[in-house]
C-alpha atoms as a PDB file:
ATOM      1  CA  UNK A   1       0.000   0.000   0.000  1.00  0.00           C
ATOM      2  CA  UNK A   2       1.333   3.251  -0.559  1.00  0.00           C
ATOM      3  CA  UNK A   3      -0.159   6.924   0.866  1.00  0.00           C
ATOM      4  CA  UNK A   4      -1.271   8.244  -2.693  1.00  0.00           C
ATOM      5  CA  UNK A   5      -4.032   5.176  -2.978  1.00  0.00           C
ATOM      6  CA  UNK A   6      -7.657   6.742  -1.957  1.00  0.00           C
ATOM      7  CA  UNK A   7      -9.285   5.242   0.574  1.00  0.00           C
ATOM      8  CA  UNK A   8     -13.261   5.873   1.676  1.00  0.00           C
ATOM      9  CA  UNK A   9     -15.175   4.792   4.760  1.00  0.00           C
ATOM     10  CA  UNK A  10     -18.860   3.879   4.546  1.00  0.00           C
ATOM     11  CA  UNK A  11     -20.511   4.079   7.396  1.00  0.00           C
ATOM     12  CA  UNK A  12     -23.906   2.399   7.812  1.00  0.00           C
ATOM     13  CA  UNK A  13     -26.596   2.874  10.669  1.00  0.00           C
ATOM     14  CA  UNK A  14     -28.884   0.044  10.854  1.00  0.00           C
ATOM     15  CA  UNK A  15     -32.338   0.362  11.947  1.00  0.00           C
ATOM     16  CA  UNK A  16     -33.416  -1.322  15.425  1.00  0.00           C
ATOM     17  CA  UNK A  17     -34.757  -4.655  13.951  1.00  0.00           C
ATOM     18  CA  UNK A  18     -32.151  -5.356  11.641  1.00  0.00           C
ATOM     19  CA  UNK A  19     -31.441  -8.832  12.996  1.00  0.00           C
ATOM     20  CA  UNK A  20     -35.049  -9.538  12.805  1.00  0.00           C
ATOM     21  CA  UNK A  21     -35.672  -8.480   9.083  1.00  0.00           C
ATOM     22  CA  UNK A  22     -31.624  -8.986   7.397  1.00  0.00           C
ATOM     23  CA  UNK A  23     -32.201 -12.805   6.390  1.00  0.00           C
ATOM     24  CA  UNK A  24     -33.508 -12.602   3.395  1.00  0.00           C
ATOM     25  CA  UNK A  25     -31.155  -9.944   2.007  1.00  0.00           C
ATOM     26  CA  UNK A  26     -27.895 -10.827   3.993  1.00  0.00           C
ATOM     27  CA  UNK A  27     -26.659 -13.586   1.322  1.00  0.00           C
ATOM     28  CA  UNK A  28     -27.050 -10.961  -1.478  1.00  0.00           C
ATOM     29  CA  UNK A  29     -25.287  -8.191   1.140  1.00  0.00           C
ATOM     30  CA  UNK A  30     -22.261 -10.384   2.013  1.00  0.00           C
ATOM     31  CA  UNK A  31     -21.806 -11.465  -1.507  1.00  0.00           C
ATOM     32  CA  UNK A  32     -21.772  -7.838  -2.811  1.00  0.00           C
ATOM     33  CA  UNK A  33     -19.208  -7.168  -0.050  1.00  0.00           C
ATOM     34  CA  UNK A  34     -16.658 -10.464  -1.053  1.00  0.00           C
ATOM     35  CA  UNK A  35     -16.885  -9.409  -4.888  1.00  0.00           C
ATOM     36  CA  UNK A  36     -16.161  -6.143  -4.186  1.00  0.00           C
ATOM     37  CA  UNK A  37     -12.771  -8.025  -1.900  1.00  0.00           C
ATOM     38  CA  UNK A  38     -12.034  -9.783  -4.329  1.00  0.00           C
ATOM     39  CA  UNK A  39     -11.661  -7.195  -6.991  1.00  0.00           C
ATOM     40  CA  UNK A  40      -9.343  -5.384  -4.386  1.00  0.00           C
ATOM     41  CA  UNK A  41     -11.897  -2.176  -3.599  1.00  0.00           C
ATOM     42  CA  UNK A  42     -12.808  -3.369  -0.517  1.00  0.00           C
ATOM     43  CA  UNK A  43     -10.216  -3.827   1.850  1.00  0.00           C
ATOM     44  CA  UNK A  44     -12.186  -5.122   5.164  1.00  0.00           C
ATOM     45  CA  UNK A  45     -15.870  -5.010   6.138  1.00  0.00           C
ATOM     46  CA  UNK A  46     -17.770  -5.838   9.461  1.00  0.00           C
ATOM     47  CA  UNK A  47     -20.984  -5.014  11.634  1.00  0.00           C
ATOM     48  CA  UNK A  48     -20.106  -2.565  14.451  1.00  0.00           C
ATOM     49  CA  UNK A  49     -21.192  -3.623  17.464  1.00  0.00           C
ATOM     50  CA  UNK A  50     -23.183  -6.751  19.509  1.00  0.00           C
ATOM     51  CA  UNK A  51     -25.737  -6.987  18.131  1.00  0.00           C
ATOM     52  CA  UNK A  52     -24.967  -4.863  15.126  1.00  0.00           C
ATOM     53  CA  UNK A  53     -26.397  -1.296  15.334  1.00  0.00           C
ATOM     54  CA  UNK A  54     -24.528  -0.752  11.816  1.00  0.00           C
ATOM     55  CA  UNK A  55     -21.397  -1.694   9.387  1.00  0.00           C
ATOM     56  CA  UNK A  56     -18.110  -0.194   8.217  1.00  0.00           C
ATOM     57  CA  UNK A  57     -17.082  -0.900   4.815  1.00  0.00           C
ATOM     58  CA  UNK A  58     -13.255   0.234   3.764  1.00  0.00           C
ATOM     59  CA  UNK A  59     -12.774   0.645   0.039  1.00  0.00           C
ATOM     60  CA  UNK A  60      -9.737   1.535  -1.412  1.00  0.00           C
ATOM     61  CA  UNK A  61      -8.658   3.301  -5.084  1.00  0.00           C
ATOM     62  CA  UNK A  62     -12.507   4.504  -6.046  1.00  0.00           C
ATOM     63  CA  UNK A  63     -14.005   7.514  -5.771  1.00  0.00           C
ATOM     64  CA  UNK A  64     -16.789   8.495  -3.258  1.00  0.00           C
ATOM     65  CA  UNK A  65     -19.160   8.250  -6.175  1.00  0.00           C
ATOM     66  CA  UNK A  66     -18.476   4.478  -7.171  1.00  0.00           C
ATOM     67  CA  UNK A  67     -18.919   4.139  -3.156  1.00  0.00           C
ATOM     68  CA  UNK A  68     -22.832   5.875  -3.321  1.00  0.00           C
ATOM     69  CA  UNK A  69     -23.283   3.200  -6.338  1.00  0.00           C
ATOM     70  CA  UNK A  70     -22.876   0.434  -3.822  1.00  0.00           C
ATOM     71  CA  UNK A  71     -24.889   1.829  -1.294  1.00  0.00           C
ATOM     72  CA  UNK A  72     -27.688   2.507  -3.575  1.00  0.00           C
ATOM     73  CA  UNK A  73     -27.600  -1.424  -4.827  1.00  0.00           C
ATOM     74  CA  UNK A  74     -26.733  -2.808  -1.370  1.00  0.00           C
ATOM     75  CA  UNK A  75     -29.641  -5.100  -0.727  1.00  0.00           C
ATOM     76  CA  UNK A  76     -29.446  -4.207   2.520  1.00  0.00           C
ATOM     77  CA  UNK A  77     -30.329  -0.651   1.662  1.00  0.00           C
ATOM     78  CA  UNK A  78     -32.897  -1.373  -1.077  1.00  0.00           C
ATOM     79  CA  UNK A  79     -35.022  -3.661   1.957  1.00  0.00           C
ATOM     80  CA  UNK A  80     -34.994  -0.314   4.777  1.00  0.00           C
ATOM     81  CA  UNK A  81     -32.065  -2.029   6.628  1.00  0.00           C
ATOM     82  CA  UNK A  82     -29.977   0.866   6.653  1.00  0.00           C
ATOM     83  CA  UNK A  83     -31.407   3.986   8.496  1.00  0.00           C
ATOM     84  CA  UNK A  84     -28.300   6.574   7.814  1.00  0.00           C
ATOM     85  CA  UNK A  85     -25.140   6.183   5.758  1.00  0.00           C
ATOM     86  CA  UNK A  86     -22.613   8.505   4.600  1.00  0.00           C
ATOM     87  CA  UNK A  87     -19.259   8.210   3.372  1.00  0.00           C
ATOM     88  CA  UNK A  88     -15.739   9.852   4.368  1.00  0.00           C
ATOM     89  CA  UNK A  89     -12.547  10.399   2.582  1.00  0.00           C
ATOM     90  CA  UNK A  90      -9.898   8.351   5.240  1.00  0.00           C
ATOM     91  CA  UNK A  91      -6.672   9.950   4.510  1.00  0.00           C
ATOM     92  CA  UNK A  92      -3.965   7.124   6.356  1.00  0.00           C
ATOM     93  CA  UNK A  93      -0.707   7.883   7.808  1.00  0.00           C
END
């Protein structure tokens, strides 16, 4: 890795049922997330907290509007799952 690569942060609130409602959509979500790893734009991904209350996805050489592309076909997001997102510029040291 070197310090001129771009790196974003998505940050994803979930709504208070989320573990009650994600089942049907979470295949779809997770799959999203490894093709995304596996193309090298997403460098890790995980559920904040237990039980989640919401996500943080790392993606690395795009642009914050390839990012609000993924948000806007997450499954997750399409089904109400996600209550607030946004997306931040992480400059690393």
């Amino acid at each position: 890795m070197t310090g001129s690569e771009t790196h974003h942060l998505l940050l994803y609130d979930y709504v208070d049922d989320v573990l009650s409602r994600r089942d049907p959509y979470r295949a779809d979500h997770l799959e999203r997330i490894a093709a995304e790893k596996e193309s090298g734009r997403v460098v890790m991904a995980g559920a904040l907290g237990d039980p989640p209350v919401g996500a943080a996805i790392v993606f690395r050489g795009v642009d914050a509007d390839f990012v609000e592309e993924f948000v806007l076909g997450d499954p997750y997001m399409r089904a109400g799952l996600v209550a607030r997102w946004h997306v931040e510029r992480w400059n690393l040291v």
